[in-house]
PDB file of N, CA and C in Angstrom:
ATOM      1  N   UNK A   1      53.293  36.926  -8.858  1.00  0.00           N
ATOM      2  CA  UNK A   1      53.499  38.307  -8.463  1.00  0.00           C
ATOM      3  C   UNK A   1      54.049  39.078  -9.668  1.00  0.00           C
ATOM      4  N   UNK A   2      53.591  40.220  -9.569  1.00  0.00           N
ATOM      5  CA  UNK A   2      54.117  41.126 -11.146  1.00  0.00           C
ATOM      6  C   UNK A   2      55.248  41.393 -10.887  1.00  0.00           C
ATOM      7  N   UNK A   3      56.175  42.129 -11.522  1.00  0.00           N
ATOM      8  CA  UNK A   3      57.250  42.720 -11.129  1.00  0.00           C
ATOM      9  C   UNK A   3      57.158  43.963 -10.283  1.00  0.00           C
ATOM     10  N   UNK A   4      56.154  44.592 -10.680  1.00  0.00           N
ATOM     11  CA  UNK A   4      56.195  45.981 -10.628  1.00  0.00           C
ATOM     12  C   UNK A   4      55.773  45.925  -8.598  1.00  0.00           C
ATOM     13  N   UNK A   5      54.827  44.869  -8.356  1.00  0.00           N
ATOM     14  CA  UNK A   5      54.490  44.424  -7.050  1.00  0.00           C
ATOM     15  C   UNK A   5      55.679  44.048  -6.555  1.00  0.00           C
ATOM     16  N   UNK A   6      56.953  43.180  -7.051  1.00  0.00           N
ATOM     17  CA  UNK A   6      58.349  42.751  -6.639  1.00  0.00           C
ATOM     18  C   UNK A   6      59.187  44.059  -6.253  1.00  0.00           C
ATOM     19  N   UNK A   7      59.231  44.930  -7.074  1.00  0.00           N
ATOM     20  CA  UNK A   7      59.699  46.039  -6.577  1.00  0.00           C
ATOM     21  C   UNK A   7      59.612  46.652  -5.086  1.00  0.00           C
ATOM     22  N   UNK A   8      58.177  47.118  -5.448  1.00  0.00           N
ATOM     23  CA  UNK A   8      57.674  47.555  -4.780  1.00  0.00           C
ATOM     24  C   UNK A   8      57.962  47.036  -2.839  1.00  0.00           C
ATOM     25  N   UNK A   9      58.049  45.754  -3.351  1.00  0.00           N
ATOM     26  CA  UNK A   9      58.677  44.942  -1.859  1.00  0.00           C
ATOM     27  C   UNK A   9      59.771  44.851  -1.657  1.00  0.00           C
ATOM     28  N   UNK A  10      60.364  44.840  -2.539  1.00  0.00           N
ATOM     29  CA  UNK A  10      62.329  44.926  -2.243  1.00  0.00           C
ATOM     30  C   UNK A  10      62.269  46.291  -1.887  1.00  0.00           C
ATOM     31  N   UNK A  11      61.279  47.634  -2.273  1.00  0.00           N
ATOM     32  CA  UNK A  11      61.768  48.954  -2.024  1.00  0.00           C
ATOM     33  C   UNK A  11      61.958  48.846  -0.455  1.00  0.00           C
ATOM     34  N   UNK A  12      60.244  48.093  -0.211  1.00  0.00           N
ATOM     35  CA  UNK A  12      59.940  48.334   1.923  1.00  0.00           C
ATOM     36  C   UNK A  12      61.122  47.821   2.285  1.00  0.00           C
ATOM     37  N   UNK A  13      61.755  46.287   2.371  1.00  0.00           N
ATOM     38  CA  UNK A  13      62.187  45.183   2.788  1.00  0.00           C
ATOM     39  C   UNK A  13      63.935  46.094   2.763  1.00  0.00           C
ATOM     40  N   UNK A  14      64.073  46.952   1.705  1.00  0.00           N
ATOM     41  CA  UNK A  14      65.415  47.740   2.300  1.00  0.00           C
ATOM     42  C   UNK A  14      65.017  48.989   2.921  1.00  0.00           C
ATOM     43  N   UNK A  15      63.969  49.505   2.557  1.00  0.00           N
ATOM     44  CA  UNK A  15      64.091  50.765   4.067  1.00  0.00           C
ATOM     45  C   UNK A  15      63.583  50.022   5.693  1.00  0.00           C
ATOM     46  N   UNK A  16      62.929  48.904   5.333  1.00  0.00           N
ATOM     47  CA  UNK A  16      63.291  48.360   6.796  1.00  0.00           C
ATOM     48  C   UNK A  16      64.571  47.759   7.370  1.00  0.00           C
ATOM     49  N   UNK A  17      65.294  47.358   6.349  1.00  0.00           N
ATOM     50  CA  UNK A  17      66.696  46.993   6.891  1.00  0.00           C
ATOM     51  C   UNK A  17      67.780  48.512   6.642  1.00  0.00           C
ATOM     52  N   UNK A  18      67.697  49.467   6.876  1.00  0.00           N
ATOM     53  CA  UNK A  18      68.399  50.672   6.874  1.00  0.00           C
ATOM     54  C   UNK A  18      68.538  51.949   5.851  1.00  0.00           C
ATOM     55  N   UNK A  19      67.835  51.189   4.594  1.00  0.00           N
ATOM     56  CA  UNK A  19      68.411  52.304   3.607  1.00  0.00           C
ATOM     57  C   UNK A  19      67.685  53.397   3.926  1.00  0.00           C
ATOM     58  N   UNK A  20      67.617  54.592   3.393  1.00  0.00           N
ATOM     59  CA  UNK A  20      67.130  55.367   3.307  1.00  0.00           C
ATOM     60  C   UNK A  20      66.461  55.556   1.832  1.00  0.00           C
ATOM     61  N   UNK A  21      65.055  55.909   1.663  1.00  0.00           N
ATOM     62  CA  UNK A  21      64.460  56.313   0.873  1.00  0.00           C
ATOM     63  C   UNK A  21      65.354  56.632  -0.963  1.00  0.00           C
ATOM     64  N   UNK A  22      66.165  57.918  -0.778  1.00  0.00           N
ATOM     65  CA  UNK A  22      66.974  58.502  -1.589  1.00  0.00           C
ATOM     66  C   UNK A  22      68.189  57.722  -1.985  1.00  0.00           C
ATOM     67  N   UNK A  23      68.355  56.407  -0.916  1.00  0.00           N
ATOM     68  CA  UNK A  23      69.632  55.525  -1.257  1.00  0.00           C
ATOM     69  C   UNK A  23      68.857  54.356  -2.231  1.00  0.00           C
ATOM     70  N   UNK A  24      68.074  53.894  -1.993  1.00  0.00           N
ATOM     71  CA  UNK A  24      66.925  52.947  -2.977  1.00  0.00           C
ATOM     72  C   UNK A  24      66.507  53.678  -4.165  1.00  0.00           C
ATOM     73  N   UNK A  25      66.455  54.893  -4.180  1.00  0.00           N
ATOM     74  CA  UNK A  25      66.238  55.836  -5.573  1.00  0.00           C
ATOM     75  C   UNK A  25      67.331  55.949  -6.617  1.00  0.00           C
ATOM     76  N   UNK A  26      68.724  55.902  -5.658  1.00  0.00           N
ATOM     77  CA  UNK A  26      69.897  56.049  -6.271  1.00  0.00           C
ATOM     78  C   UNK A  26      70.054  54.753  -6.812  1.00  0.00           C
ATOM     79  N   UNK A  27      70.188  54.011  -6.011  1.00  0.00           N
ATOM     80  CA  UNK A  27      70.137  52.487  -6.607  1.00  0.00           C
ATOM     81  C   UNK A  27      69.460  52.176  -7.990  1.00  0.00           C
ATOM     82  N   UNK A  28      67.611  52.372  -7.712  1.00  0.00           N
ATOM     83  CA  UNK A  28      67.401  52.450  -9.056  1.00  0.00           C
ATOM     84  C   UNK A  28      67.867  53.017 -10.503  1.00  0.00           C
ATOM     85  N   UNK A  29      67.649  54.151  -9.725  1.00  0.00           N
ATOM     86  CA  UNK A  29      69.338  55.292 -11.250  1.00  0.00           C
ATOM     87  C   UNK A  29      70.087  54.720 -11.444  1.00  0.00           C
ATOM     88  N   UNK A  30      71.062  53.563 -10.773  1.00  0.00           N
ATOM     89  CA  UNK A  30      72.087  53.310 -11.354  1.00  0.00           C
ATOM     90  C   UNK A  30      71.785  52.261 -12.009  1.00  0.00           C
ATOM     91  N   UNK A  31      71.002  51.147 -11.615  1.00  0.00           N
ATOM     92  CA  UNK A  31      70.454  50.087 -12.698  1.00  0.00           C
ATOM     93  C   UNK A  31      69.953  50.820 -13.758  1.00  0.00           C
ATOM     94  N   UNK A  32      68.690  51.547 -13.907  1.00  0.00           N
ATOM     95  CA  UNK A  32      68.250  51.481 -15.247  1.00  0.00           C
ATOM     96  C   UNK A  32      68.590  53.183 -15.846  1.00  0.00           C
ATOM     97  N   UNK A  33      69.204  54.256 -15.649  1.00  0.00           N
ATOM     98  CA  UNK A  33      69.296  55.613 -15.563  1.00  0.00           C
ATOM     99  C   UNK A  33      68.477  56.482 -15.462  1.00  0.00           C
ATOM    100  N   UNK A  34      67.450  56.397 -14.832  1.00  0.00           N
ATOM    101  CA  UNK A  34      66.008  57.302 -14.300  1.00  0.00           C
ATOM    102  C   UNK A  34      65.676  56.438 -12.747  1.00  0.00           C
ATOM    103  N   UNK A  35      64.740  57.582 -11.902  1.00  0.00           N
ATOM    104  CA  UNK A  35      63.912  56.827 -11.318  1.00  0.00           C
ATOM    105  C   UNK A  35      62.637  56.402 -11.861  1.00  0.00           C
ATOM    106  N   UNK A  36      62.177  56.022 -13.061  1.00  0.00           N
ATOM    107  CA  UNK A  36      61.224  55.928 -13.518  1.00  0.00           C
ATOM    108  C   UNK A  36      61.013  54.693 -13.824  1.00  0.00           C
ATOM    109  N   UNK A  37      60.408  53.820 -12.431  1.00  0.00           N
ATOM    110  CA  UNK A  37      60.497  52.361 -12.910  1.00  0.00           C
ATOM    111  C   UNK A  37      58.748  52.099 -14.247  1.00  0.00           C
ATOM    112  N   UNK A  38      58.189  53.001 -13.338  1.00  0.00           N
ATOM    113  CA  UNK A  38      56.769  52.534 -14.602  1.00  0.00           C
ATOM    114  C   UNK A  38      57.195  52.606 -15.783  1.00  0.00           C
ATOM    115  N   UNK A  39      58.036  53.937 -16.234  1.00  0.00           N
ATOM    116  CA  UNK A  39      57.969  53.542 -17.487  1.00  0.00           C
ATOM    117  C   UNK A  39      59.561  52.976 -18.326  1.00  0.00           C
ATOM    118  N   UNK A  40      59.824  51.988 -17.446  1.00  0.00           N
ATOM    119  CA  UNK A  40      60.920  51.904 -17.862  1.00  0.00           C
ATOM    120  C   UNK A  40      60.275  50.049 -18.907  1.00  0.00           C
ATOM    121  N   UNK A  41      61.484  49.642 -19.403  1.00  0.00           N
ATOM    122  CA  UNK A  41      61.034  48.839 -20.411  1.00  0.00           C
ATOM    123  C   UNK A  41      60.952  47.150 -19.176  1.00  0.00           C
ATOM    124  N   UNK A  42      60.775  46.154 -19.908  1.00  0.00           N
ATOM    125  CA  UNK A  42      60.405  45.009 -19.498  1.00  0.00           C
ATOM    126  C   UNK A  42      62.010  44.075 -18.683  1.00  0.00           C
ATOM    127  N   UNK A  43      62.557  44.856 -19.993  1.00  0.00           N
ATOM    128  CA  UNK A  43      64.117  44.130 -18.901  1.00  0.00           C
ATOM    129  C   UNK A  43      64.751  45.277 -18.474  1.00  0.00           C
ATOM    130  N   UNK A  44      64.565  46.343 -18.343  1.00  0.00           N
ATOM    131  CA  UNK A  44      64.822  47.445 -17.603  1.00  0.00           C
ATOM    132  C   UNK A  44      64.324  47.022 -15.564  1.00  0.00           C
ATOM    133  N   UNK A  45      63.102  46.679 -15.526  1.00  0.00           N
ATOM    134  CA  UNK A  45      62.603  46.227 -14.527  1.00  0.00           C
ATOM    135  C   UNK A  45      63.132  44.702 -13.926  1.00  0.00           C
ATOM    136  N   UNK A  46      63.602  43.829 -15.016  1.00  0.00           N
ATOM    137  CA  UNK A  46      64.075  42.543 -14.146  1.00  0.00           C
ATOM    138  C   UNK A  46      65.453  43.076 -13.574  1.00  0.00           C
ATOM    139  N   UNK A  47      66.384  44.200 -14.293  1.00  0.00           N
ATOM    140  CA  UNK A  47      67.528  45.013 -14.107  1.00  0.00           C
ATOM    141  C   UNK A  47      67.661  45.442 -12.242  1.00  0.00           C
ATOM    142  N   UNK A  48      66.270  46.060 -11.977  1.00  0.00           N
ATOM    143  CA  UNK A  48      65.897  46.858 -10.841  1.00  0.00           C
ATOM    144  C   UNK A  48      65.731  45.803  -9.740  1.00  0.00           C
ATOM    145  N   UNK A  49      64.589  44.656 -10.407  1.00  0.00           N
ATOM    146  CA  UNK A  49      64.971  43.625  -9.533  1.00  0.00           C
ATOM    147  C   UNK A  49      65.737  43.091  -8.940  1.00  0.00           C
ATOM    148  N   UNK A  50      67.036  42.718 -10.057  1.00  0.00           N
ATOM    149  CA  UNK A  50      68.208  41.604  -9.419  1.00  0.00           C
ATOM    150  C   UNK A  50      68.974  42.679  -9.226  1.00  0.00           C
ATOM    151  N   UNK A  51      69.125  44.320  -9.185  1.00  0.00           N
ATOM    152  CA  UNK A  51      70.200  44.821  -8.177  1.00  0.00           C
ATOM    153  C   UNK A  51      69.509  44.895  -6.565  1.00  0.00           C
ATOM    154  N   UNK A  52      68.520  45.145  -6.690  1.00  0.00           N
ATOM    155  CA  UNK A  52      67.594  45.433  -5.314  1.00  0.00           C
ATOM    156  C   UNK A  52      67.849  44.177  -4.396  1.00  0.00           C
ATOM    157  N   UNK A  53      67.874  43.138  -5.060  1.00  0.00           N
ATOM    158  CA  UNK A  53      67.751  41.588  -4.356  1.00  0.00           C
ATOM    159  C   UNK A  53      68.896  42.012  -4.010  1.00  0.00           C
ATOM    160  N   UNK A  54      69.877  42.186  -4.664  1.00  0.00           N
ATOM    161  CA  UNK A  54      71.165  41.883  -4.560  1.00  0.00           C
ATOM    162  C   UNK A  54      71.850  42.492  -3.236  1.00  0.00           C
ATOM    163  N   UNK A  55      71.478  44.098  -3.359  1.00  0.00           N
ATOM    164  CA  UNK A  55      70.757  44.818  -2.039  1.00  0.00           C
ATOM    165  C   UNK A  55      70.690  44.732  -0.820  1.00  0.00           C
ATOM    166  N   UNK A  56      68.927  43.853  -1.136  1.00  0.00           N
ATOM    167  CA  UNK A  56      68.741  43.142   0.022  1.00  0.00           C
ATOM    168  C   UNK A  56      69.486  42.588   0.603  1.00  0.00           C
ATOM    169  N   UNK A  57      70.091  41.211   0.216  1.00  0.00           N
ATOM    170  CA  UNK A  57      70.949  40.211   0.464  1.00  0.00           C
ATOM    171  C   UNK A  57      72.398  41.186   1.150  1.00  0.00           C
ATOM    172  N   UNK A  58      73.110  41.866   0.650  1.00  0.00           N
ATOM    173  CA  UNK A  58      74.194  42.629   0.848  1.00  0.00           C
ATOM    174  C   UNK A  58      73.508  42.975   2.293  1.00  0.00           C
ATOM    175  N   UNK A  59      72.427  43.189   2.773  1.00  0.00           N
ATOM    176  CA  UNK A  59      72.351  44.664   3.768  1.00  0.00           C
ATOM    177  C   UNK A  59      71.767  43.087   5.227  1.00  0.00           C
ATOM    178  N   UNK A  60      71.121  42.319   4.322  1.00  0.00           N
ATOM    179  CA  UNK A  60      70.695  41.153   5.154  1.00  0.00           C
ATOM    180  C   UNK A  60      71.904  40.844   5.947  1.00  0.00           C
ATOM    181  N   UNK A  61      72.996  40.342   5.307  1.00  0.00           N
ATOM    182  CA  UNK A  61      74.431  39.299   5.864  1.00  0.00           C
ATOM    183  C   UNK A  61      74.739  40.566   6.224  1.00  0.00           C
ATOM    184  N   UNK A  62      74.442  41.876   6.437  1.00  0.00           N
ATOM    185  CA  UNK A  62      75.162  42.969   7.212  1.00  0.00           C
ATOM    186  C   UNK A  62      74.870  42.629   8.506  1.00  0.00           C
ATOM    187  N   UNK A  63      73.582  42.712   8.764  1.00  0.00           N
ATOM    188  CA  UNK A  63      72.786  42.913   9.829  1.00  0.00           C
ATOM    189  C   UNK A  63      72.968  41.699  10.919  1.00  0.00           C
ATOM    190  N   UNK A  64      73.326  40.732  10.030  1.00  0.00           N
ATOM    191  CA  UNK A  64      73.263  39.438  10.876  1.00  0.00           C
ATOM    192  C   UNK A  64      75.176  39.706  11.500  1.00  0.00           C
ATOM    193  N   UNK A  65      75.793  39.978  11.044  1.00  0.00           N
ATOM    194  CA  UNK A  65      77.100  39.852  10.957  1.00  0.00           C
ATOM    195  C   UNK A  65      77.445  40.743  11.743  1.00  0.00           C
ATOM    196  N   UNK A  66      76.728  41.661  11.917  1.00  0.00           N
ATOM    197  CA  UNK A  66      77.031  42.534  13.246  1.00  0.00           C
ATOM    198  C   UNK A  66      75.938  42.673  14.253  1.00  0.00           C
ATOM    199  N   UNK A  67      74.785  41.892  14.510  1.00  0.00           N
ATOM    200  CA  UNK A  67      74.229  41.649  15.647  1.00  0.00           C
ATOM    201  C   UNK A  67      74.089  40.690  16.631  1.00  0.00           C
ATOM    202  N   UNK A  68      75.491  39.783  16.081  1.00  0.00           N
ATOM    203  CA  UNK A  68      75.810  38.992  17.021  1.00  0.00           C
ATOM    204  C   UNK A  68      76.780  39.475  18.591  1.00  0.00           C
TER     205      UNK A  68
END
């Protein structure tokens, strides 16, 4: 899988677990300082990755932790 396809799935995988659109945008800004993942550089994008996972994971053990 490319990265740019990895993204792209951590973006869905947190607006299906709650974020909002503009909160995943912000996120990106704060990893790499633009929303501009195309043209951002090669480790600019693994950057976007492992906060997004990170993200994920954070919003995952949310969800479970309060739908019991």
């Amino acid at each position: 899988m490319r990265i740019e396809q990895r993204i792209q799935q951590l973006y869905k995988k947190l607006l299906k677990l709650g974020y909002y659109p503009f909160q995943v945008q912000s996120i990106i800004h704060f990893a790499i300082g633009n929303n501009d993942v195309e043209a951002a550089t090669a480790a600019d994008k693994i950057k976007v990755v492992n906060i997004l996972e990170d993200y994920e994971k954070l919003a995952y053990n949310f969800s479970l932790a309060y739908s019991k």
